[in-house]
C-alpha atoms as a PDB file:
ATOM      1  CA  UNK A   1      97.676  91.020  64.720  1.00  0.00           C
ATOM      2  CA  UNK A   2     100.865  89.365  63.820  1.00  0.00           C
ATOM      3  CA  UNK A   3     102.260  89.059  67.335  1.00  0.00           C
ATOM      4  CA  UNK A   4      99.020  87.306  68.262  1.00  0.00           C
ATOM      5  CA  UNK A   5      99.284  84.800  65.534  1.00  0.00           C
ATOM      6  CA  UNK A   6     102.775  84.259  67.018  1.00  0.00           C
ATOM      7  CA  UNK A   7     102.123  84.321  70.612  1.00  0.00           C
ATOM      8  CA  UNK A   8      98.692  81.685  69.429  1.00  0.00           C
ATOM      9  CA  UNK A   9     101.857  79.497  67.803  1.00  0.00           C
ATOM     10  CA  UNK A  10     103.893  79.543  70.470  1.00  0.00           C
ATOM     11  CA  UNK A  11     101.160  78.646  72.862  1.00  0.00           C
ATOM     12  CA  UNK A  12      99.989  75.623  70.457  1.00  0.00           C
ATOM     13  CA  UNK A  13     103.699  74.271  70.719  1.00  0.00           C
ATOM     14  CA  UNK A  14     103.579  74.482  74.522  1.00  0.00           C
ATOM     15  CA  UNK A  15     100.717  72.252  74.671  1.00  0.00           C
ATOM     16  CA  UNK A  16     101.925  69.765  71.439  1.00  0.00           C
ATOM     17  CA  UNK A  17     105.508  69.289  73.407  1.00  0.00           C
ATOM     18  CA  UNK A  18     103.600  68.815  76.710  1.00  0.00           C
ATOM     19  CA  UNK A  19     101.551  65.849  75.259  1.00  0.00           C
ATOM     20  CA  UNK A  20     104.834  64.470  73.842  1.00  0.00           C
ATOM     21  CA  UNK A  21     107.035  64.636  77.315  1.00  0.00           C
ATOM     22  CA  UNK A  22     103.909  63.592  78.945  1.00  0.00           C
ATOM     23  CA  UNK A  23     103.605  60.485  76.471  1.00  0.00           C
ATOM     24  CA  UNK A  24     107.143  59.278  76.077  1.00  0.00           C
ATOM     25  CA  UNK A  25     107.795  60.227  79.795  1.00  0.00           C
ATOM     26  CA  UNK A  26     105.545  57.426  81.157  1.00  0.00           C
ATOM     27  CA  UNK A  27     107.551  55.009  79.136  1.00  0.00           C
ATOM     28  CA  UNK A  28     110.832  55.985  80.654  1.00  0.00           C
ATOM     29  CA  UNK A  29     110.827  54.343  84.446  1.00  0.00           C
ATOM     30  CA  UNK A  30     113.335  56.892  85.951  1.00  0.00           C
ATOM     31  CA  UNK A  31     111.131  59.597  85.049  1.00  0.00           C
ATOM     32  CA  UNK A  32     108.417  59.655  86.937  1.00  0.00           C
ATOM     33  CA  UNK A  33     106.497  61.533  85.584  1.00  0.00           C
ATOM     34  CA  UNK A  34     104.116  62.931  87.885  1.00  0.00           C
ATOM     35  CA  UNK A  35     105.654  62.747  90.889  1.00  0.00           C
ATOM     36  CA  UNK A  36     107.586  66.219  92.218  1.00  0.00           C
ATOM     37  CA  UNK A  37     111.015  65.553  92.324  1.00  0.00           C
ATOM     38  CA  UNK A  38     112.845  68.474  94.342  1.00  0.00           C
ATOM     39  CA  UNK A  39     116.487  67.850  92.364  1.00  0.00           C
ATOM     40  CA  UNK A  40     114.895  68.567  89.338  1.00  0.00           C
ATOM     41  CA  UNK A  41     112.615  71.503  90.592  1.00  0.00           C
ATOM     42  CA  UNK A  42     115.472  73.041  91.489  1.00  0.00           C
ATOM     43  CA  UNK A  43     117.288  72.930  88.500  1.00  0.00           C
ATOM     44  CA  UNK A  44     114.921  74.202  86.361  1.00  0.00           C
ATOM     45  CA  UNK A  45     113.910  76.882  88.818  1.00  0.00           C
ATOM     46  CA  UNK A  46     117.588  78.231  88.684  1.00  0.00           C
ATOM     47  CA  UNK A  47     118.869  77.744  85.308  1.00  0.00           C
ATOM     48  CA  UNK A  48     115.579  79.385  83.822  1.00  0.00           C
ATOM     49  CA  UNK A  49     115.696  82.422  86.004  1.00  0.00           C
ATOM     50  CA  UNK A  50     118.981  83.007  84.932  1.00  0.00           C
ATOM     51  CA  UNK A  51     117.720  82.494  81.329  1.00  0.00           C
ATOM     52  CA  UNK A  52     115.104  84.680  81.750  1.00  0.00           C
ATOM     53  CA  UNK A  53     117.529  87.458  82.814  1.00  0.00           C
ATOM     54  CA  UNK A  54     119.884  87.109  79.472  1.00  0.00           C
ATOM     55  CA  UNK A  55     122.417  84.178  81.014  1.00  0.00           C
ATOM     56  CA  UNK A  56     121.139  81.694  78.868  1.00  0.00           C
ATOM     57  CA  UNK A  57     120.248  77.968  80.201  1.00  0.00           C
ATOM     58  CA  UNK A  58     122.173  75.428  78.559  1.00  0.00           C
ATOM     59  CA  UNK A  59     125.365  76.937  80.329  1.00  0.00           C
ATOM     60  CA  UNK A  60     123.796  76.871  83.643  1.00  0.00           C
ATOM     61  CA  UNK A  61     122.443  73.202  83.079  1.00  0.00           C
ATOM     62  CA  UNK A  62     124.410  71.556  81.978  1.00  0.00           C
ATOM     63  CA  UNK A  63     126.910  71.843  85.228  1.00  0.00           C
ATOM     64  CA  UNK A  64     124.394  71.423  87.299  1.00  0.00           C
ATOM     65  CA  UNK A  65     123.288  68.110  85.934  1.00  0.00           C
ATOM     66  CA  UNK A  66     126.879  67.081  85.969  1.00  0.00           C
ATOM     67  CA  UNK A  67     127.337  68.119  89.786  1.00  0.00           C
ATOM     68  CA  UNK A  68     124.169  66.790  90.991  1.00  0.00           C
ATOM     69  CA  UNK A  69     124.658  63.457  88.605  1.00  0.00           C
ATOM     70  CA  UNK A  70     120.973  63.869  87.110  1.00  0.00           C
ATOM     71  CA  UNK A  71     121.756  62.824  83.709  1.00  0.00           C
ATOM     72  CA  UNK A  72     121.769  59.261  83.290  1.00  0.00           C
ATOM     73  CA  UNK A  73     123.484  59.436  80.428  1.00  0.00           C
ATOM     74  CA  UNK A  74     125.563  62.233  78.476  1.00  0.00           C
ATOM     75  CA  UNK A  75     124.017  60.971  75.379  1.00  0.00           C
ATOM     76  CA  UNK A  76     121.386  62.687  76.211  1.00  0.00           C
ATOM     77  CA  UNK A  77     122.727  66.344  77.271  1.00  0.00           C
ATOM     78  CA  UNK A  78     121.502  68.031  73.519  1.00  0.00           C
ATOM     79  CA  UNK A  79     118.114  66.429  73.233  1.00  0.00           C
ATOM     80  CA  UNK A  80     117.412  67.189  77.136  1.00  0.00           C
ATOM     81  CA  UNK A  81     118.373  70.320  76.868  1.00  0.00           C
ATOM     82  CA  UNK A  82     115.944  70.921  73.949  1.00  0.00           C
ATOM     83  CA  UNK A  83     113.551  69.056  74.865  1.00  0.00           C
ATOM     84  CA  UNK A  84     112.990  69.905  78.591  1.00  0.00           C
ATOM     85  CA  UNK A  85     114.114  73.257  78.403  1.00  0.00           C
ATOM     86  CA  UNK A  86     111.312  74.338  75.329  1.00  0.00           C
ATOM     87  CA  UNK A  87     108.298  75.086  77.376  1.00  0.00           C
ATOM     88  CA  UNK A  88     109.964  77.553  80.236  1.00  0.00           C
ATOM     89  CA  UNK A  89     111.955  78.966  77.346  1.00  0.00           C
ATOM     90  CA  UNK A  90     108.253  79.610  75.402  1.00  0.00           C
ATOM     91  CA  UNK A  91     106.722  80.598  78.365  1.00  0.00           C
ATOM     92  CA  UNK A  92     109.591  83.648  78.191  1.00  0.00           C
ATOM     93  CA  UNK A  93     108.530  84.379  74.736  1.00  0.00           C
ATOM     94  CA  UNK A  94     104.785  85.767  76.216  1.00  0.00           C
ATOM     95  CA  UNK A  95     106.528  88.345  78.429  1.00  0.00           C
ATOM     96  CA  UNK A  96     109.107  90.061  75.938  1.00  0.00           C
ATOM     97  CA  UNK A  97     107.335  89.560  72.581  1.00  0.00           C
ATOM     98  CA  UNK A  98     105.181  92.529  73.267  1.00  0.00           C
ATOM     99  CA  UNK A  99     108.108  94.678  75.939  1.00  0.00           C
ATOM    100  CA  UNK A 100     109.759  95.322  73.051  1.00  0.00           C
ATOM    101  CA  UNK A 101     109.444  97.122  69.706  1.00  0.00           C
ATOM    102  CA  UNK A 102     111.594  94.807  67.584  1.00  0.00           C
ATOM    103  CA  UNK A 103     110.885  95.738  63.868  1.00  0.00           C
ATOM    104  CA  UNK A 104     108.876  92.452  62.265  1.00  0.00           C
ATOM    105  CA  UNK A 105     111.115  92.562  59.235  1.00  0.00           C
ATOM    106  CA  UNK A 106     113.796  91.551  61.234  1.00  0.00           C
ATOM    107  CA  UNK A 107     112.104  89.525  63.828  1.00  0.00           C
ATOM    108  CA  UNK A 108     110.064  86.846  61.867  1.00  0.00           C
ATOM    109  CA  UNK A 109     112.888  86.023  58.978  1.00  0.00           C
ATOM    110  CA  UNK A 110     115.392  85.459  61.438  1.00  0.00           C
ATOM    111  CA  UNK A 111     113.398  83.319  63.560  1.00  0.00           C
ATOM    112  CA  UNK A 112     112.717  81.399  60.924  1.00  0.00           C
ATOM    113  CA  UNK A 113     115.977  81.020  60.193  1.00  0.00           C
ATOM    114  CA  UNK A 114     117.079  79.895  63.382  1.00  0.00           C
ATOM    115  CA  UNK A 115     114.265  76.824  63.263  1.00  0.00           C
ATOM    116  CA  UNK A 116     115.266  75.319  59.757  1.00  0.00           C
ATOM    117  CA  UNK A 117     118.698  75.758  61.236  1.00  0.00           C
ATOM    118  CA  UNK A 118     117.864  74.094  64.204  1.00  0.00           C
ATOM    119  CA  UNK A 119     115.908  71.178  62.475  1.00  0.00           C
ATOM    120  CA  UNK A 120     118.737  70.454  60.033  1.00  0.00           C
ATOM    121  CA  UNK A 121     121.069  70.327  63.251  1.00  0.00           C
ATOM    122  CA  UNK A 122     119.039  67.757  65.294  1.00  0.00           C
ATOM    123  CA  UNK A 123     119.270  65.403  61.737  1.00  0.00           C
ATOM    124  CA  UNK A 124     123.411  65.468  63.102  1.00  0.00           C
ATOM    125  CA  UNK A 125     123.249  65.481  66.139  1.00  0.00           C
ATOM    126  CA  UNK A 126     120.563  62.558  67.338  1.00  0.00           C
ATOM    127  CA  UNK A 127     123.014  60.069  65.922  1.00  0.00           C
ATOM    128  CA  UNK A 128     126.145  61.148  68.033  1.00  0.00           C
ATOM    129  CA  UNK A 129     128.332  59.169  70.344  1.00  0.00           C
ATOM    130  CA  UNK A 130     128.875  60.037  74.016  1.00  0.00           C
ATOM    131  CA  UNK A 131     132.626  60.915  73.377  1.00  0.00           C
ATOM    132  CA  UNK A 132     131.409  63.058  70.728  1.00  0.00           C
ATOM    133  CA  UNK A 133     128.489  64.768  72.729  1.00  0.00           C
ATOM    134  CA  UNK A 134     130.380  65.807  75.595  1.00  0.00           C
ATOM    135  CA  UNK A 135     133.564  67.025  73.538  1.00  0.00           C
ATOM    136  CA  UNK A 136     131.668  69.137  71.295  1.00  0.00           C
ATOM    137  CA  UNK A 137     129.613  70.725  75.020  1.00  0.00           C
ATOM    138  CA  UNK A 138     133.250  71.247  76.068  1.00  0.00           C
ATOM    139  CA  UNK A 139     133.570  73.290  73.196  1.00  0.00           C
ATOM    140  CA  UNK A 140     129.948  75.007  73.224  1.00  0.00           C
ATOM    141  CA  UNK A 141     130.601  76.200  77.062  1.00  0.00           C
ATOM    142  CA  UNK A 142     133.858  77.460  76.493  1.00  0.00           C
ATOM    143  CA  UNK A 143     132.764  79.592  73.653  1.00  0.00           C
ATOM    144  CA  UNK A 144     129.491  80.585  75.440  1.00  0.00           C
ATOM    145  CA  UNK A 145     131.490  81.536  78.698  1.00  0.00           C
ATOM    146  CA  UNK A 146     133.898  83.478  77.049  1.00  0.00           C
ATOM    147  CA  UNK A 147     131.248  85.775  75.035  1.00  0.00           C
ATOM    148  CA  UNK A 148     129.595  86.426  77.806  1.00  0.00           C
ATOM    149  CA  UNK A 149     133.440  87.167  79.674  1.00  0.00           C
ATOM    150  CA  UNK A 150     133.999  89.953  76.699  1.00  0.00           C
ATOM    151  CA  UNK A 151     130.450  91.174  77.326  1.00  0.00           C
ATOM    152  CA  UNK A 152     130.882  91.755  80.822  1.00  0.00           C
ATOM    153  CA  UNK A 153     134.739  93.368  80.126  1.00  0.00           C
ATOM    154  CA  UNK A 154     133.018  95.746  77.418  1.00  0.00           C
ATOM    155  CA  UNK A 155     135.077  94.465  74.331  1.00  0.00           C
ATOM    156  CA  UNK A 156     132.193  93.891  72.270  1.00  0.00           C
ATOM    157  CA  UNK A 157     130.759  97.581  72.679  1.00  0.00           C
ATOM    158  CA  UNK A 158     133.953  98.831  71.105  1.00  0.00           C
ATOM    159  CA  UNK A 159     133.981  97.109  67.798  1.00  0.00           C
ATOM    160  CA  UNK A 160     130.011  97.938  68.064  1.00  0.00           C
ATOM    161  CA  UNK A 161     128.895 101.352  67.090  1.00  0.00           C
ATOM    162  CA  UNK A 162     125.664 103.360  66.307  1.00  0.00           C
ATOM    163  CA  UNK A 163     123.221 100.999  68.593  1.00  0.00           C
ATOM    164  CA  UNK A 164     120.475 102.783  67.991  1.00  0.00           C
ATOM    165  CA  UNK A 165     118.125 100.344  65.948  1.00  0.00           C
ATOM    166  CA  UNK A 166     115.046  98.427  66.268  1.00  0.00           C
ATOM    167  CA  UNK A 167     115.710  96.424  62.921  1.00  0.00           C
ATOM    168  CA  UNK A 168     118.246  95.326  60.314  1.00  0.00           C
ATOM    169  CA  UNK A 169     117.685  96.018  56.798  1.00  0.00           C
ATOM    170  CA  UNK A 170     119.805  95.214  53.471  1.00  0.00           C
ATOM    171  CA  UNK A 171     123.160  93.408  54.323  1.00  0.00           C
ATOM    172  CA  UNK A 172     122.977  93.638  57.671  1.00  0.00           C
ATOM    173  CA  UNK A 173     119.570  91.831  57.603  1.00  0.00           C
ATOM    174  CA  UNK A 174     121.051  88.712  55.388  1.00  0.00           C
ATOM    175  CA  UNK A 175     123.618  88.614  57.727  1.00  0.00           C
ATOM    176  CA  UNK A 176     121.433  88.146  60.860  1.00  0.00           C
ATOM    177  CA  UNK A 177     119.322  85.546  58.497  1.00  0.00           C
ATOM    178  CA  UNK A 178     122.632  83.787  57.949  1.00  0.00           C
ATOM    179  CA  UNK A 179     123.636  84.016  61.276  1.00  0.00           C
ATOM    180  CA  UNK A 180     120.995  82.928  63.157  1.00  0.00           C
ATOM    181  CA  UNK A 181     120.543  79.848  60.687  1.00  0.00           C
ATOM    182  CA  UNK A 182     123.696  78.899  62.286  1.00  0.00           C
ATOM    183  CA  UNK A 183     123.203  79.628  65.989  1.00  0.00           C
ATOM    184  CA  UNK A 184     120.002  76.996  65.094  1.00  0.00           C
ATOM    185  CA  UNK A 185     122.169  74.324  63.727  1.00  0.00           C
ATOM    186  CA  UNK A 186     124.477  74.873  67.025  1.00  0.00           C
ATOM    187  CA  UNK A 187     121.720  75.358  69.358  1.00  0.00           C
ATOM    188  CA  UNK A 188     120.903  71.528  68.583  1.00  0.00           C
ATOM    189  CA  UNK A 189     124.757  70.588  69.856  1.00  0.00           C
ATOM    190  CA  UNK A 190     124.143  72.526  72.892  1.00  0.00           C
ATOM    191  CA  UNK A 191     125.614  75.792  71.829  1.00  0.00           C
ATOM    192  CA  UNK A 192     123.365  78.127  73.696  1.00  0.00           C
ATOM    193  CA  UNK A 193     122.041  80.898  71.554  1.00  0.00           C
ATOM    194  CA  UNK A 194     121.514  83.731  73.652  1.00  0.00           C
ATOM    195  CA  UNK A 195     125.130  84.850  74.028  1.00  0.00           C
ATOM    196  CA  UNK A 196     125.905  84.775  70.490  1.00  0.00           C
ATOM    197  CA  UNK A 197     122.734  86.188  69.468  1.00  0.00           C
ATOM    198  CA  UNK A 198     123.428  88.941  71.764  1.00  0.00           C
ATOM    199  CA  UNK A 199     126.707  89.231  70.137  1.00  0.00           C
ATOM    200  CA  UNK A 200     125.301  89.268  66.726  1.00  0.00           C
ATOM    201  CA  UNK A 201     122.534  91.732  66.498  1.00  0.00           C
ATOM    202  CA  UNK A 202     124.655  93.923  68.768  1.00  0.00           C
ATOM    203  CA  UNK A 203     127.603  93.831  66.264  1.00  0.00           C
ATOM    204  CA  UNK A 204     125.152  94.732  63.147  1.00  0.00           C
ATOM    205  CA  UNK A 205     124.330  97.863  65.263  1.00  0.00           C
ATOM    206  CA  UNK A 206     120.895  96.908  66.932  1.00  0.00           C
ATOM    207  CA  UNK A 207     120.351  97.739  70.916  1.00  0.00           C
ATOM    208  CA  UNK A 208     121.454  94.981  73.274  1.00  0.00           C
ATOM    209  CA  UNK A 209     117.401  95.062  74.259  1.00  0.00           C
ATOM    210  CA  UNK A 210     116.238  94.188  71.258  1.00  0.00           C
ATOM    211  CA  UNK A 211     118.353  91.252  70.627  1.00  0.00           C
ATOM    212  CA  UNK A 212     115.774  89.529  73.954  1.00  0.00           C
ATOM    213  CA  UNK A 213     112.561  89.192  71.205  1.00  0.00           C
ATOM    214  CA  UNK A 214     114.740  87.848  68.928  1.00  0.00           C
ATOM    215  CA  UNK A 215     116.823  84.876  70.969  1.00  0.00           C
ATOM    216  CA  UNK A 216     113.671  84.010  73.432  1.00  0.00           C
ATOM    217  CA  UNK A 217     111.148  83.589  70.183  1.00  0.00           C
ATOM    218  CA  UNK A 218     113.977  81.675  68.236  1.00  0.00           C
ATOM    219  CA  UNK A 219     114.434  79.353  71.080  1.00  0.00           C
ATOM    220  CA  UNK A 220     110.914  78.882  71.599  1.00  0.00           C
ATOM    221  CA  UNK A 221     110.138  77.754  68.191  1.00  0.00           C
ATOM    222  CA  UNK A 222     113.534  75.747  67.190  1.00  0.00           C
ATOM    223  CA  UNK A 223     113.569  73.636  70.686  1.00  0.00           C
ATOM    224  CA  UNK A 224     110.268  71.559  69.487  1.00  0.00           C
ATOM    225  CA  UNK A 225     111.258  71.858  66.208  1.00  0.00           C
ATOM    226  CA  UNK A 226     114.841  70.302  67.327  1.00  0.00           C
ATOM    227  CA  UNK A 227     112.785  68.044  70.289  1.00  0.00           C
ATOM    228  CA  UNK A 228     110.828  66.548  67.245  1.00  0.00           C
ATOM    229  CA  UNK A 229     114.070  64.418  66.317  1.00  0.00           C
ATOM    230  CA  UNK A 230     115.773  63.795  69.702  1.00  0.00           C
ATOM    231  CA  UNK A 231     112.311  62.771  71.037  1.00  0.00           C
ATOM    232  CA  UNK A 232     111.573  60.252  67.950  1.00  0.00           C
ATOM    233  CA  UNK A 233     115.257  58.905  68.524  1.00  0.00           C
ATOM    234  CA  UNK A 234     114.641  58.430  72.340  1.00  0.00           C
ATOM    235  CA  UNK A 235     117.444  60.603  73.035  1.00  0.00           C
ATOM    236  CA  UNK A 236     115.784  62.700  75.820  1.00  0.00           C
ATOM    237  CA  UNK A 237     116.274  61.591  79.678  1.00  0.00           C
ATOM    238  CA  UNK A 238     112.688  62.562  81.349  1.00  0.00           C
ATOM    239  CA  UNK A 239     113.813  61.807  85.000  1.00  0.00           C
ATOM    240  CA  UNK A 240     112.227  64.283  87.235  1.00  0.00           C
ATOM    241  CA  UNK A 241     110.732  66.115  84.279  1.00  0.00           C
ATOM    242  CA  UNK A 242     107.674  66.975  86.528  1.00  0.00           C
ATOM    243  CA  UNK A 243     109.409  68.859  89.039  1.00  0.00           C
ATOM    244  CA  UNK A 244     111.749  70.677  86.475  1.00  0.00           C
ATOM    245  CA  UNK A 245     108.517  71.523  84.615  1.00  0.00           C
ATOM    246  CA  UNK A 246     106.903  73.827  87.495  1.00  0.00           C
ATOM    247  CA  UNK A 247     110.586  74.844  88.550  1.00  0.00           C
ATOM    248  CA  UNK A 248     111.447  76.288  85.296  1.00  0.00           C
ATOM    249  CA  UNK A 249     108.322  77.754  84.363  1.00  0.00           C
ATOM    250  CA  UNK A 250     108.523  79.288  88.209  1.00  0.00           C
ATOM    251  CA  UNK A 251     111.920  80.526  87.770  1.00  0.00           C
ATOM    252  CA  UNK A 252     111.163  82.210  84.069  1.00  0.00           C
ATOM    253  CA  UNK A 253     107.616  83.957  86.303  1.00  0.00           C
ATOM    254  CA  UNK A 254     109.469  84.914  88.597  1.00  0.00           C
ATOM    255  CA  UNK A 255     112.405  86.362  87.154  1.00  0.00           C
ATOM    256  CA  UNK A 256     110.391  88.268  84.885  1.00  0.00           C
ATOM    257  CA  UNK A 257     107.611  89.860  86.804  1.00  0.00           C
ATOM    258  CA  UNK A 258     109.305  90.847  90.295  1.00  0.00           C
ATOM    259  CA  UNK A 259     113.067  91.134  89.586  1.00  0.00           C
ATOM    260  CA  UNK A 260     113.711  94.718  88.210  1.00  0.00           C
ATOM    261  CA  UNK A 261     117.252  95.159  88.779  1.00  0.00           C
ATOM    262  CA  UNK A 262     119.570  92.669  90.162  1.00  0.00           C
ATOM    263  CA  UNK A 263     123.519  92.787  90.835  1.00  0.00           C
ATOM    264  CA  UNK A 264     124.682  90.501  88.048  1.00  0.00           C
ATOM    265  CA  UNK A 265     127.963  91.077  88.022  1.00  0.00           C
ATOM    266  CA  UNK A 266     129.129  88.362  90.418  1.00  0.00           C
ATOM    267  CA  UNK A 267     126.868  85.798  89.499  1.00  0.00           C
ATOM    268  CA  UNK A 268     128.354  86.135  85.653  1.00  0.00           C
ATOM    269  CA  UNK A 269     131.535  85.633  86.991  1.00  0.00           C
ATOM    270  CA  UNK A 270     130.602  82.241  88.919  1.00  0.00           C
ATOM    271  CA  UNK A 271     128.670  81.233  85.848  1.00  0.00           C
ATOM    272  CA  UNK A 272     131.405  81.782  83.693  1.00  0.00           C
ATOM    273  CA  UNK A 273     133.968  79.767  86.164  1.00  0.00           C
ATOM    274  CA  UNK A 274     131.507  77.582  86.487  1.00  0.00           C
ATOM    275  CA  UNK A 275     131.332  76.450  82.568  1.00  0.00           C
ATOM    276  CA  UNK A 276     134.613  76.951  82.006  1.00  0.00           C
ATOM    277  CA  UNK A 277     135.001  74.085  84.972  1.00  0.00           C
ATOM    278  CA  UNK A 278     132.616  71.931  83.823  1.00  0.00           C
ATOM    279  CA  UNK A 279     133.658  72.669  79.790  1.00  0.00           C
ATOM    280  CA  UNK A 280     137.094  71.114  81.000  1.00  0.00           C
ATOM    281  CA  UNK A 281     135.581  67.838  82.974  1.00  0.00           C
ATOM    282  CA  UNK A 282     133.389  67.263  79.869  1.00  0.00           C
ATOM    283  CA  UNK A 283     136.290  67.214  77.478  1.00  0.00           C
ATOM    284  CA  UNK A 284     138.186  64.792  80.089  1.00  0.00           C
ATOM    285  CA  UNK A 285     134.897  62.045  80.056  1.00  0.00           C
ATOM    286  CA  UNK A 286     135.092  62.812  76.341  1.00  0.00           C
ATOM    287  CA  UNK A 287     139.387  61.473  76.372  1.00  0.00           C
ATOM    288  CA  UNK A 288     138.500  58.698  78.369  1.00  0.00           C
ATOM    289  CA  UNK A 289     135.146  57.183  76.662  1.00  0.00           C
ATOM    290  CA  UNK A 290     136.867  57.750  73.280  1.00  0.00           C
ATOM    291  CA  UNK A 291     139.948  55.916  74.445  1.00  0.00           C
ATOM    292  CA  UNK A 292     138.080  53.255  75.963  1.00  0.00           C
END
């Protein structure tokens, strides 16, 4: 009964964050709203498969807005990401909610954690500077591509031991409150929180599985929460948002219904060089805009 009431939330935020793109989107002349743009399509279509999978999507999109020059402005890289991103993220949320046995104890109060986080974040971060923006995403991809680097390598497994449950109770529960408060405030500055959430339940002795109810649910309730402020501020570039729209939501379907096993090893890898790259160009537009 509870998951319902969830999954009946989740669904009412799809459609309340639709009306807003929708609305603010036909104000904004590069977006075109409802016209299929194929650049856009095709970023949402990969970035959200990978998300779907565990990779997370902010450290996918980000580079490839940079490479393709889709962002109009850096300005906009947290809010977009929030914004844009929320509904393919939510759509995840129907498929592993009920895949997985997480305990509700641990489930709901961290979730709500990560959303007041994630509101109190988008507060900060809506009034940022471009130098700012980007220096702070140099610093979000590095950390995200280097927790996903000791993931792959195996390093987190041996600090981790007895990953055996489906919930966190006692300390280890406040902890995972705690922490996910602040993956919810950094999730706003474009800290993706999949890898760290990952990280985190896996530390407190939870199975690697059951951190995916946790991070997709937290994400799709904190990215409207978060949109709420960057929308209001106009700090969300809707160009192509049509086309991103069906490729996301495509990618997440996709991903998640006919992909049952997939050699991830190498695309990691080019992920993580990838962000790592694109961490180090961000932090060089940051030197010059501050310096001009």
């Amino acid at each position: 009964m509870i998951l319902k009431i969830i999954l009946a939330i989740v669904f009412a935020a799809i459609v309340w964050l639709a009306f807003e793109i929708i609305f603010h989107a036909r104000k904004d002349p590069t977006s075109r709203v409802f016209k299929f743009n194929i650049i856009g399509f095709f970023i949402g279509l990969l970035s959200d498969f990978g998300d779907t999978l565990g990779i997370g999507n902010f450290g996918t999109t980000t580079p490839l807005y940079r490479v393709t020059k889709f962002m109009p402005d850096e300005r906009y890289l947290p809010g977009t990401l929030n914004a844009i991103q929320a509904i393919p993220t939510m759509t995840e949320s129907f498929f592993f909610l009920t895949a997985v046995p997480v305990e509700l104890g641990t489930l709901i109060p961290m979730v709500i954690a990560a959303v007041v986080g994630a509101y109190s974040g988008s507060r900060i971060v809506v009034h940022w500077e471009t130098a700012l923006i980007q220096k702070v995403m140099a610093f979000a991809l590095t950390i995200t591509s280097l927790l996903m680097l000791a993931n792959k390598m195996g390093w987190i497994g041996l600090i981790a031991t007895n990953n055996s449950a489906y919930g966190l109770h006692g300390w280890p529960l406040v902890i995972g409150i705690v922490g996910n408060f602040i993956l919810g405030v950094l999730m706003t500055a474009g800290v993706g929180l999949y890898a760290p959430c990952m990280v985190l339940v896996y530390l407190l002795g939870m199975k690697p599985i059951a951190a995916f109810p946790i991070m997709m649910l937290s994400c799709a309730l904190l990215m409207p929460v978060a949109s709420f402020n960057f929308i209001r501020e106009g700090r969300v570039s809707y160009r192509g948002v049509f086309g991103f729209l069906i490729g996301g939501i495509l990618g997440v379907y996709i991903a998640a219904t006919f992909v049952k096993s997939l050699p991830m090893r190498v695309l990691t890898w080019l992920i993580v060089i990838v962000c790592l790259w694109t961490a180090y160009q961000l932090y060089r537009s940051s030197i010059i805009n501050r310096k001009s």
